[in-house]
Protein backbone atom coordinates (compact mmCIF):
# COMPACT_ATOMS: atom_id res chain seq x y z
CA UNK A 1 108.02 96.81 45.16
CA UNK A 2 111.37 97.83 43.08
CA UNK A 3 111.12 99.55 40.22
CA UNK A 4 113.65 97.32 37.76
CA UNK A 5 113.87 97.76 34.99
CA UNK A 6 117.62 97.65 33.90
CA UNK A 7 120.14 94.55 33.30
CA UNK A 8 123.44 95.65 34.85
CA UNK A 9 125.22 93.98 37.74
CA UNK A 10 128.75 94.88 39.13
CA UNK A 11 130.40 91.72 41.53
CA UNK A 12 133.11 92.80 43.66
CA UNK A 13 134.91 90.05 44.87
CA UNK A 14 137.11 89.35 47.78
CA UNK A 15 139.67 87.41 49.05
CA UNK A 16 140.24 84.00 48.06
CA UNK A 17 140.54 82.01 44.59
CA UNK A 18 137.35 79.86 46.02
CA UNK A 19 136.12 83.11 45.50
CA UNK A 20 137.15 84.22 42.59
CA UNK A 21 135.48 81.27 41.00
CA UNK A 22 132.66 81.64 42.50
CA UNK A 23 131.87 84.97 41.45
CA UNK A 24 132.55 83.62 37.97
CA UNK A 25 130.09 81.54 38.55
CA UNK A 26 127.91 84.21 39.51
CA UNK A 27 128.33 86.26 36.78
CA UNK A 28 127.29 83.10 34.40
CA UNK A 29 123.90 82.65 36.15
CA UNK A 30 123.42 86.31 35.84
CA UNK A 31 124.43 86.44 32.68
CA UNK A 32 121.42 83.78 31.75
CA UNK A 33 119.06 86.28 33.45
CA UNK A 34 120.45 88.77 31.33
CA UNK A 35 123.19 90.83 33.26
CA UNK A 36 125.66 92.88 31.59
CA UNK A 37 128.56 92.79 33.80
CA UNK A 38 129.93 96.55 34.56
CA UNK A 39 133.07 97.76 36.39
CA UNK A 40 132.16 100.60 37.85
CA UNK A 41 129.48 100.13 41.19
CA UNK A 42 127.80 103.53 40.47
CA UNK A 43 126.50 101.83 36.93
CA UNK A 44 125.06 99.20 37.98
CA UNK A 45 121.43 98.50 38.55
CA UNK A 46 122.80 95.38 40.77
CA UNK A 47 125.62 95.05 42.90
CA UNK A 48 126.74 91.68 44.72
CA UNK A 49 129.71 91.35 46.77
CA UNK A 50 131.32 87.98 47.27
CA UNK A 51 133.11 88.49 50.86
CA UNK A 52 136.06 86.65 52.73
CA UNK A 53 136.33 86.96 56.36
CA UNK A 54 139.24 84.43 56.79
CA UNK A 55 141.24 87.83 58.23
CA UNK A 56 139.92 90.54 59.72
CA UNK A 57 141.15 92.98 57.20
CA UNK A 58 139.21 91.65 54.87
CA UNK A 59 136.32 91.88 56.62
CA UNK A 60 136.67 95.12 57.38
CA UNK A 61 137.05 96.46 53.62
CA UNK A 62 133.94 94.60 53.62
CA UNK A 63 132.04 96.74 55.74
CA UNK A 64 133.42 99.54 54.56
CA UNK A 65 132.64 99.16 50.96
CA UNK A 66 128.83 98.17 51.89
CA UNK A 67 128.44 101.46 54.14
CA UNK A 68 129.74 103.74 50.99
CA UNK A 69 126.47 101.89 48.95
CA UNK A 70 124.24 103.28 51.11
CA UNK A 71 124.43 106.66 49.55
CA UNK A 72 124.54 105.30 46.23
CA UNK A 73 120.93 103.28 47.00
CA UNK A 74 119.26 106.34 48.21
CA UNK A 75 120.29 107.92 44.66
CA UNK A 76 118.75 104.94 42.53
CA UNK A 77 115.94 103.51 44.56
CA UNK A 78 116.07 100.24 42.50
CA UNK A 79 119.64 98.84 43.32
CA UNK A 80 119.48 95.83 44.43
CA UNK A 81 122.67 94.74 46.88
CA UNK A 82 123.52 91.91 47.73
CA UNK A 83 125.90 90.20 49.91
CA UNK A 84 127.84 86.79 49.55
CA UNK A 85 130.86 84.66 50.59
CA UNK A 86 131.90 83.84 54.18
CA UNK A 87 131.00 87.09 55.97
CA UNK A 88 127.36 86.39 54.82
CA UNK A 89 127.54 83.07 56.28
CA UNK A 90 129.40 84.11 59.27
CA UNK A 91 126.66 87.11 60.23
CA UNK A 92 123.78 85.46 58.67
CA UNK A 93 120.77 87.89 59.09
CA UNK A 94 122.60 90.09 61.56
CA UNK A 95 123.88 91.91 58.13
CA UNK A 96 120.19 92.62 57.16
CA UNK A 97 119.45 94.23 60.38
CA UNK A 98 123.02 96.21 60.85
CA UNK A 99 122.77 97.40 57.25
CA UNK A 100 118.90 98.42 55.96
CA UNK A 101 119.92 99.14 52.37
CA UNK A 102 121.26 95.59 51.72
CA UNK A 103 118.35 93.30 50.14
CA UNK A 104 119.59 89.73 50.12
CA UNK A 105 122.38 87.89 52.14
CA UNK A 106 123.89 84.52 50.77
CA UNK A 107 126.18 81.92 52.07
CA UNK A 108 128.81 80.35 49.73
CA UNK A 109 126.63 76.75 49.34
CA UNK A 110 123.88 79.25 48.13
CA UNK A 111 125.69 80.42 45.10
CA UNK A 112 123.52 78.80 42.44
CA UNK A 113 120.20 80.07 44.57
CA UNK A 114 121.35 83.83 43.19
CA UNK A 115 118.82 84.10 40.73
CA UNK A 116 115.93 83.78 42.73
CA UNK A 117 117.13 85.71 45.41
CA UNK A 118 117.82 88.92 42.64
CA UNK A 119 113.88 87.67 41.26
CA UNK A 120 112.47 87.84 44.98
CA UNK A 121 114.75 91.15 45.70
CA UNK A 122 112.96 92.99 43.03
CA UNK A 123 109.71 91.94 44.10
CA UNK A 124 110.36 93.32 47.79
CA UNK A 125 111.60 90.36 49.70
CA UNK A 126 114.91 90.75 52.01
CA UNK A 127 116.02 87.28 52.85
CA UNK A 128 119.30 85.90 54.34
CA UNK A 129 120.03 82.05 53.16
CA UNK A 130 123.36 80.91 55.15
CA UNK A 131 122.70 76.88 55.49
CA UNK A 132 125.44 75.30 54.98
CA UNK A 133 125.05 71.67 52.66
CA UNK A 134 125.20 70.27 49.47
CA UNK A 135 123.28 71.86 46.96
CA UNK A 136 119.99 69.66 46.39
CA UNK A 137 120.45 67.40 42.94
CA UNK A 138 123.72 67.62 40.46
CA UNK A 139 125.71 71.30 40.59
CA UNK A 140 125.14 73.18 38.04
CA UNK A 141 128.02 73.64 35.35
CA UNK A 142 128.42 77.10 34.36
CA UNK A 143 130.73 78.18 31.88
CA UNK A 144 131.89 81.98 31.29
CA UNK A 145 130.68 83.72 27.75
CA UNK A 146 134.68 84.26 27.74
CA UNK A 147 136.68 82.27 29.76
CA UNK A 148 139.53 83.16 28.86
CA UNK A 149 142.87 80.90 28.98
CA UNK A 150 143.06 80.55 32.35
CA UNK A 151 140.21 78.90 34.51
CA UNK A 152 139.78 77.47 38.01
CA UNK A 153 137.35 74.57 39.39
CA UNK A 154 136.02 73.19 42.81
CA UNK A 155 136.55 70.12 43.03
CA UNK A 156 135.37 70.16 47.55
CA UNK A 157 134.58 72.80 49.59
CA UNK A 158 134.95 73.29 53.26
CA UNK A 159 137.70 71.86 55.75
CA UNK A 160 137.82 69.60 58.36
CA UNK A 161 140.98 70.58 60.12
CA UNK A 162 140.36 73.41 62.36
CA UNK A 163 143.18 74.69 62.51
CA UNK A 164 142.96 76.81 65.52
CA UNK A 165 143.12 80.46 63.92
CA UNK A 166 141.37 79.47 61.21
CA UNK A 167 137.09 80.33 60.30
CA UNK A 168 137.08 78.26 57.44
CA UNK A 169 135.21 75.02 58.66
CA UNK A 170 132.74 77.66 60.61
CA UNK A 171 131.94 79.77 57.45
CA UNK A 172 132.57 76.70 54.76
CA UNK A 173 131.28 73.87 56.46
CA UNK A 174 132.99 70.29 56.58
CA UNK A 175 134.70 68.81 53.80
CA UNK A 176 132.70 67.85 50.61
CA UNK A 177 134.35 66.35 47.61
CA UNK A 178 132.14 66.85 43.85
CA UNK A 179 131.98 63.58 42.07
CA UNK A 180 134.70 63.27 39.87
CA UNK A 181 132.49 62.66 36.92
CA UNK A 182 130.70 66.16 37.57
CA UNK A 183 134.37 68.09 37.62
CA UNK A 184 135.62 66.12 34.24
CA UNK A 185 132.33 67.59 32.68
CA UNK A 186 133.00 71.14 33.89
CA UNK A 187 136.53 70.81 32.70
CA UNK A 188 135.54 70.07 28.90
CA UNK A 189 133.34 72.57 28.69
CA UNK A 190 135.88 75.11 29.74
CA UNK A 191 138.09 73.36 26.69
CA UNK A 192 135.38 73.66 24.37
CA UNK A 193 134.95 77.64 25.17
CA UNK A 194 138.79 77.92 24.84
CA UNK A 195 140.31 77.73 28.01
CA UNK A 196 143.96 75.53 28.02
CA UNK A 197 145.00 75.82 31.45
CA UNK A 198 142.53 74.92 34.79
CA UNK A 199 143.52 75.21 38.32
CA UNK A 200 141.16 72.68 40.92
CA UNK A 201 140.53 74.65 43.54
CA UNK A 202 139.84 73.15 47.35
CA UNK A 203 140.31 74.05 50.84
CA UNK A 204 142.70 70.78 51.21
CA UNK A 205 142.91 69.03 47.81
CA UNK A 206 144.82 66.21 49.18
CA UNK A 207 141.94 65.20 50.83
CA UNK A 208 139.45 64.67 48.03
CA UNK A 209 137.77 61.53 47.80
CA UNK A 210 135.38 60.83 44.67
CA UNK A 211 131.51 60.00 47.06
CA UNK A 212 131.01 57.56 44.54
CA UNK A 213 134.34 55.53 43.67
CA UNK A 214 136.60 56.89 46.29
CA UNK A 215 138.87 58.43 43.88
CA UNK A 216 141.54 60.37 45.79
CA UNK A 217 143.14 63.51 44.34
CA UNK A 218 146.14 61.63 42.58
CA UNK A 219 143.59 59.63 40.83
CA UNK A 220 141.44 62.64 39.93
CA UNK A 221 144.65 64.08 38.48
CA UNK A 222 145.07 61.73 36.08
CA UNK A 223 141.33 61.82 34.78
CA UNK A 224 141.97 65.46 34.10
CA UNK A 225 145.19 64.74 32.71
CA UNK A 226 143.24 62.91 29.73
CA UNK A 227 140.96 65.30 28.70
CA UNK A 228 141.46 66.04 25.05
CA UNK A 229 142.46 70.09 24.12
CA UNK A 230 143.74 70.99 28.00
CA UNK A 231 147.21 71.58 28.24
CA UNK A 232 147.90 72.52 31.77
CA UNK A 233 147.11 71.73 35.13
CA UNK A 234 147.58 73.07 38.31
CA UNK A 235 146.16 72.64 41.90
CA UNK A 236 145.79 74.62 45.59
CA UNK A 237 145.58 73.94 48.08
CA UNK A 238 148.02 71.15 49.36
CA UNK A 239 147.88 70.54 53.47
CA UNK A 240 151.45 69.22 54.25
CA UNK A 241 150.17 67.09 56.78
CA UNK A 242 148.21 65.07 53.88
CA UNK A 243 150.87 65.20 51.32
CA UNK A 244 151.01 61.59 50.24
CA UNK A 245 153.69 60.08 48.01
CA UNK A 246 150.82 59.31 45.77
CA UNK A 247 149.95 62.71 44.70
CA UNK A 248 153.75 63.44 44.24
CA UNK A 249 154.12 60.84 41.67
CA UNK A 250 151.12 61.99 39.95
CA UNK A 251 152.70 65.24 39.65
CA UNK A 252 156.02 63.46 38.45
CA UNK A 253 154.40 61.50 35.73
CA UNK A 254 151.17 64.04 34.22
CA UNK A 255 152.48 65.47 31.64
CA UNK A 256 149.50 68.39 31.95
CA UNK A 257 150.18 68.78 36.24
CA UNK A 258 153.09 71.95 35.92
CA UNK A 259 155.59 71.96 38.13
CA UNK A 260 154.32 74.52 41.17
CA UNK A 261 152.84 73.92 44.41
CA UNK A 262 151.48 75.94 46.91
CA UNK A 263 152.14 74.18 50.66
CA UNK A 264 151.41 76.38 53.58
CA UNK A 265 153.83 76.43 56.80
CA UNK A 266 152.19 78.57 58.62
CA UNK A 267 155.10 78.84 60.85
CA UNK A 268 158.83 77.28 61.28
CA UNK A 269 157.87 77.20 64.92
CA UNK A 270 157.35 73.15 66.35
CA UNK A 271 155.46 75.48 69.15
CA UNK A 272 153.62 77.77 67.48
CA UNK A 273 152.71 74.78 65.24
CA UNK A 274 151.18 72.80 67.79
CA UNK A 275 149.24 75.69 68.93
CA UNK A 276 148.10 75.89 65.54
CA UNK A 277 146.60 72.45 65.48
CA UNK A 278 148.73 71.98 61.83
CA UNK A 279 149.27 68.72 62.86
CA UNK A 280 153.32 68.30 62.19
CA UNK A 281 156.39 69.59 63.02
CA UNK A 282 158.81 71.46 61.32
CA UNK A 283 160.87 68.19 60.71
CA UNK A 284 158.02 66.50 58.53
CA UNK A 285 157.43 69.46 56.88
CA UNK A 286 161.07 69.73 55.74
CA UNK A 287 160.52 65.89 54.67
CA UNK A 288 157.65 66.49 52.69
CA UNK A 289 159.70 69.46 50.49
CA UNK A 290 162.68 67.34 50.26
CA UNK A 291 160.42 63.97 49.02
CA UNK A 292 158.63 65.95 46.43
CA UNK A 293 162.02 67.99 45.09
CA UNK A 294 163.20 64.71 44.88
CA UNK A 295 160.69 63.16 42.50
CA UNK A 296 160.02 66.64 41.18
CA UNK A 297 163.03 68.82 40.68
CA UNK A 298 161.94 71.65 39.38
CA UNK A 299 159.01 72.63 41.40
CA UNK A 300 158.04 75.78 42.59
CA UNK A 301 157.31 76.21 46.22
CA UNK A 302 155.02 78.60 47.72
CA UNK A 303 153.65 78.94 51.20
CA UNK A 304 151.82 80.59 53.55
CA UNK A 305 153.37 82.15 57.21
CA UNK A 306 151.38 83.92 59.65
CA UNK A 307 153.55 86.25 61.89
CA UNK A 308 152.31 87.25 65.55
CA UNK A 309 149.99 84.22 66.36
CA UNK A 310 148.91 84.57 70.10
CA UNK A 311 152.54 83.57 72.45
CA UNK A 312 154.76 83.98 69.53
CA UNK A 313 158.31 84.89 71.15
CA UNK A 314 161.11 86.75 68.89
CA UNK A 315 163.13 82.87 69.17
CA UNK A 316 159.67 81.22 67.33
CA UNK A 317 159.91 84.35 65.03
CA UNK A 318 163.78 83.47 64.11
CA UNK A 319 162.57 79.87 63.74
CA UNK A 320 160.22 80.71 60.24
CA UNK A 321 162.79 83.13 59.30
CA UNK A 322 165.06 80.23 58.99
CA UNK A 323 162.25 78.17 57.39
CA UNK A 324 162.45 80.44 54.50
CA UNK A 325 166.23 80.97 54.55
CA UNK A 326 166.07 76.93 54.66
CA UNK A 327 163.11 75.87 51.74
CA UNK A 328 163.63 78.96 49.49
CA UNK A 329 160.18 79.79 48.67
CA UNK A 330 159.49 80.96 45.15
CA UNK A 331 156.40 82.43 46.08
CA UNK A 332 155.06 83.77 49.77
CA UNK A 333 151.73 85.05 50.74
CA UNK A 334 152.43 86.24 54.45
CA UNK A 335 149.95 87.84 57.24
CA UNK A 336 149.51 88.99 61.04
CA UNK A 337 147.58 87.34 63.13
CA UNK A 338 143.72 88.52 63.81
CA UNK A 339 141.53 87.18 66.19
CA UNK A 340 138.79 85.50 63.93
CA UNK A 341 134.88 84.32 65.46
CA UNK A 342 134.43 80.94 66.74
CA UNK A 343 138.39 80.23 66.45
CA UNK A 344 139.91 78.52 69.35
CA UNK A 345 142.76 80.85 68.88
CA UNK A 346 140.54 83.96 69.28
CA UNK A 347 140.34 82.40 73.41
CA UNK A 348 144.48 82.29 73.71
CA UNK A 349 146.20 84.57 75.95
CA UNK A 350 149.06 86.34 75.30
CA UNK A 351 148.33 88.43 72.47
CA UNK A 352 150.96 90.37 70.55
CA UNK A 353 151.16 93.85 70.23
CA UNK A 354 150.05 95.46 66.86
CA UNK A 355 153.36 97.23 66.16
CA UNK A 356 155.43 93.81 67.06
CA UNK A 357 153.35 91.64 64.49
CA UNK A 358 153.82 94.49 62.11
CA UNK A 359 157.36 95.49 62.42
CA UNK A 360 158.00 91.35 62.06
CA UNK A 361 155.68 90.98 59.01
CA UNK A 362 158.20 93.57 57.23
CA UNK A 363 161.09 92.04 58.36
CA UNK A 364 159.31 88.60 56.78
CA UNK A 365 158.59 89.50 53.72
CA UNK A 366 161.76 91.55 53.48
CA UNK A 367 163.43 88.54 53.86
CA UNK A 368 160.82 86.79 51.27
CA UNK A 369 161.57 89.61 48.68
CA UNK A 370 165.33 89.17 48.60
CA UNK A 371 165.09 85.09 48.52
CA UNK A 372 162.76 85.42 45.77
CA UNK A 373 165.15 87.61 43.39
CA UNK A 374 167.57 85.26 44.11
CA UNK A 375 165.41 82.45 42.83
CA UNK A 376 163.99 84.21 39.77
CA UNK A 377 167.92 85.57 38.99
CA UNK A 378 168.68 81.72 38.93
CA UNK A 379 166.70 81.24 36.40
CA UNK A 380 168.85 82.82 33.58
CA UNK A 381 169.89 80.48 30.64
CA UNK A 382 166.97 78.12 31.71
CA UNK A 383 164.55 77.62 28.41
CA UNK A 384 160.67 77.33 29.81
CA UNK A 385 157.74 77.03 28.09
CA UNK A 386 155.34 79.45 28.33
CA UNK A 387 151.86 79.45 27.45
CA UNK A 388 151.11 83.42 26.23
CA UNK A 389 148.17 85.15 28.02
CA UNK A 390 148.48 88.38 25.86
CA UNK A 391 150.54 92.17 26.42
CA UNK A 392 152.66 92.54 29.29
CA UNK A 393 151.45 95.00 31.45
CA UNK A 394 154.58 97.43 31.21
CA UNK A 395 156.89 97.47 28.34
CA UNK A 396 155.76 98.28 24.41
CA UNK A 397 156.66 95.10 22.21
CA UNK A 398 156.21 92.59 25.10
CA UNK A 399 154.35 89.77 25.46
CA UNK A 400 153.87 88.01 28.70
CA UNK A 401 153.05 84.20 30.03
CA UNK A 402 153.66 81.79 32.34
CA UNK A 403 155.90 79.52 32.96
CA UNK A 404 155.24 75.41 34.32
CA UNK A 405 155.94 76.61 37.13
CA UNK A 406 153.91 79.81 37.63
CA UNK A 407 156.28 82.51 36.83
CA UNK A 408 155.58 85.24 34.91
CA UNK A 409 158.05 85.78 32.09
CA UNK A 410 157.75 88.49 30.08
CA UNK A 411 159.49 88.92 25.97
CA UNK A 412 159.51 90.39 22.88
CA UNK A 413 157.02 89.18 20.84
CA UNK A 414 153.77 90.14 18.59
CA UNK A 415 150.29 89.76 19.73
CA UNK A 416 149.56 86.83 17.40
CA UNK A 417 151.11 84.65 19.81
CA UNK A 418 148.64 84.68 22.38
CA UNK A 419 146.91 81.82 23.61
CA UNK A 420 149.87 79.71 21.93
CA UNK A 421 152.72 77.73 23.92
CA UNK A 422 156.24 79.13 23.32
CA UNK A 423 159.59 78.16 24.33
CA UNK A 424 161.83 81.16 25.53
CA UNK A 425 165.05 81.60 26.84
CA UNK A 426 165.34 82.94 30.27
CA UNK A 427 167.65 86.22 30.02
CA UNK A 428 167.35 88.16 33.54
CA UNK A 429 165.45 88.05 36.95
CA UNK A 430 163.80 90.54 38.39
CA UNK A 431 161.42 90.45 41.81
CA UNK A 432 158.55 89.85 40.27
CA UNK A 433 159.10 88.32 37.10
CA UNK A 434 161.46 87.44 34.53
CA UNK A 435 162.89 88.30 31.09
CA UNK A 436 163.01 86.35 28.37
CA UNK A 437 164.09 85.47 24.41
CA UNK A 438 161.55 83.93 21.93
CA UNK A 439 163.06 80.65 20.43
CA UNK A 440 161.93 79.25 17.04
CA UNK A 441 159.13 77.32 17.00
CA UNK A 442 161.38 73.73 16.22
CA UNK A 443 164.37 72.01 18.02
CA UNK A 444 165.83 71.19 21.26
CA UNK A 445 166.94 73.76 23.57
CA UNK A 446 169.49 72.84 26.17
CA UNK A 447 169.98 75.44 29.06
């Protein structure tokens, strides 16, 4: 049996914002037990890692930062490591027996089961619980000590898509939508401990459905968009294949629902779509931006491209080049392609050379880089308002916040104005965020 006799815990976390709420949700339940959370691994009397394996990068860091706790357990005895997130559900008990000094193994549908596992762990027991399923009974609402401004919920997990490079319904199961009365609970208790912004978090939001009324996610939207004390709302992720006009006339008439939304491409490839399994072309794609910039001017776009997928020729490459010439993405999280387990992809022929995918992920998001300046540098003279989240992170005198539609804007300002909305004026655009003038607190501003 451990010896245990201290209350510290350190969660690294990585990957995804599914997982970055869940390991706030871990750090609740520990919190209950008594857990002190600690930033530094070599403090910590427990360590849990919440991992992603959606690319193999990821996966790999994984592995990596496990191996480099093995010295660290033979210097305390009583750590206790865990491991969580998809690459526990993907190996299952296969981690227990490739790495000895790990103690307990976790799925992502057996977050709330953490506390028994850390009870049993101390006691001795090494256990691996990967089933994937609802959670037995009503989830548990679990609210941060100190949220902060900013807070994300679930509102479904998994994915029923299968996209053909993708691990996601293999690691997350099928799709599973909470009932709508369970989020709107969550949500006001995140008011009540201060938090003013939320972001609902799902695999495909556009795709909820309510198991009780059949609420879709335009609906759900709305419910949100009447709770008392929450001033913002935002969403990810949107499937453009399931982008209904409903949803885009929620975001048109909630006041709360800002003006950003994050709709992955993948490619600008009709081809390299199909082999994909997206399920549309480039065509609809274009006519879901153009529908929702319509009803929605000033909406942020972001998106997702994946460069090298298996048969990918230089004239597919040129076609989500032009994509991004074409939609002019404010915001762009890009990738090569990996092989990932299970994936139908992972059986394709005509695999790309390392240095190909790599040498067109650079010329990508070189492309992305200069697109976005040019966005951000269009800003100036625009007033926004911002909701303050505290000190910018470079500059003495500046404040920094967000805008409706994501950006970061950055101004002079005094630290009493955090957690407060404020218009500003925007005054210059630079890559990665903007500059900005503080207007007094009354009248109408005109850009």
């Amino acid at each position: 049996m451990a010896s245990h006799n201290h209350k510290r815990v350190h969660i690294a976390t990585f990957g995804c914002q599914m997982n970055a709420y869940d390991s706030k949700r871990m750090a609740g339940m520990l919190a209950e037990m008594g857990y002190a959370q600690v930033q530094r691994p070599d403090a910590a009397d427990l360590i849990v890692l919440n991992t992603c394996s959606v690319r193999r990068l990821a996966e790999e860091k994984v592995y990596s930062y496990v191996g480099e706790l093995k010295r660290l357990k033979r210097e305390k005895p009583w750590l206790i490591i865990g491991v969580g997130g998809c690459v526990a559900q993907q190996e299952g008990d296969k981690l227990l027996k490739r790495l000895p000094h790990l103690d307990f193994v976790f799925g992502p549908d057996a977050v709330t089961s953490l506390p028994e596992l850390v009870t049993e762990a101390i006691q001795g027991k090494r256990q691996a619980l990967t089933k994937l399923g609802p959670p037995a009974g009503p989830g548990r609402i679990i609210v941060p000590a100190e949220p902060g401004l900013r807070a994300m919920v679930t509102v479904m997990t998994g994915c029923d898509n299968f996209c053909s490079y993708c691990v996601v319904p293999y690691v997350r199961g099928r799709e599973r939508s909470r009932p709508a009365g369970e989020i709107l609970d969550e949500v006001a208790a995140l008011v009540a401990a201060g938090v003013r912004e939320v972001t609902l978090l799902g695999q495909n939001v556009n795709s909820y459905h309510d198991p009780d009324s059949g609420l879709d996610f335009a609906g759900l939207l709305g419910r949100v968009n009447d709770v008392e004390g929450l001033w913002r709302i935002r969403f990810t992720t949107s499937h453009p294949k399931d982008l209904g006009q409903g949803l885009i006339e929620a975001m048109a008439g909630l006041n709360k629902v800002m003006e950003q939304m994050h709709l992955p491409a993948q490619s600008g490839s009709n081809r390299m779509l199909k082999a994909m399994n997206r399920g549309y072309t480039r065509e609809r794609y274009l006519e879901q931006v153009r529908r929702l910039r319509e009803k929605v001017p000033q909406v942020a776009l972001g998106s997702d491209i994946i460069v090298g997928f298996p048969g990918e020729t230089a004239e597919d490459f040129d076609q989500s080049l032009s994509l991004l010439r074409e939609v002019r993405y404010d915001f762009l999280y890009s990738f090569k392609y990996s092989d990932r387990p299970f994936t139908k992809a992972s059986r394709i022929e005509g695999k790309l050379e390392e240095e190909t995918k790599s040498s067109r992920l650079v010329e990508l998001q070189a492309l992305q880089r200069e697109i976005g300046l040019q966005e951000h540098q269009a800003q100036a003279g625009r007033v926004e308002e911002l909701l303050v989240e505290g000190p910018a992170k470079h500059g003495r005198g500046l404040m920094s916040g967000r805008s409706r539609a994501g950006r970061v804007v950055n101004f002079s300002g005094g630290p009493e104005l955090a957690g407060s909305l404020v218009m500003v004026r925007i005054t210059l655009g630079r890559e990665n965020s903007l500059a900005g003038e503080l207007l007094p607190a009354t009248g109408e501003y005109k850009a």
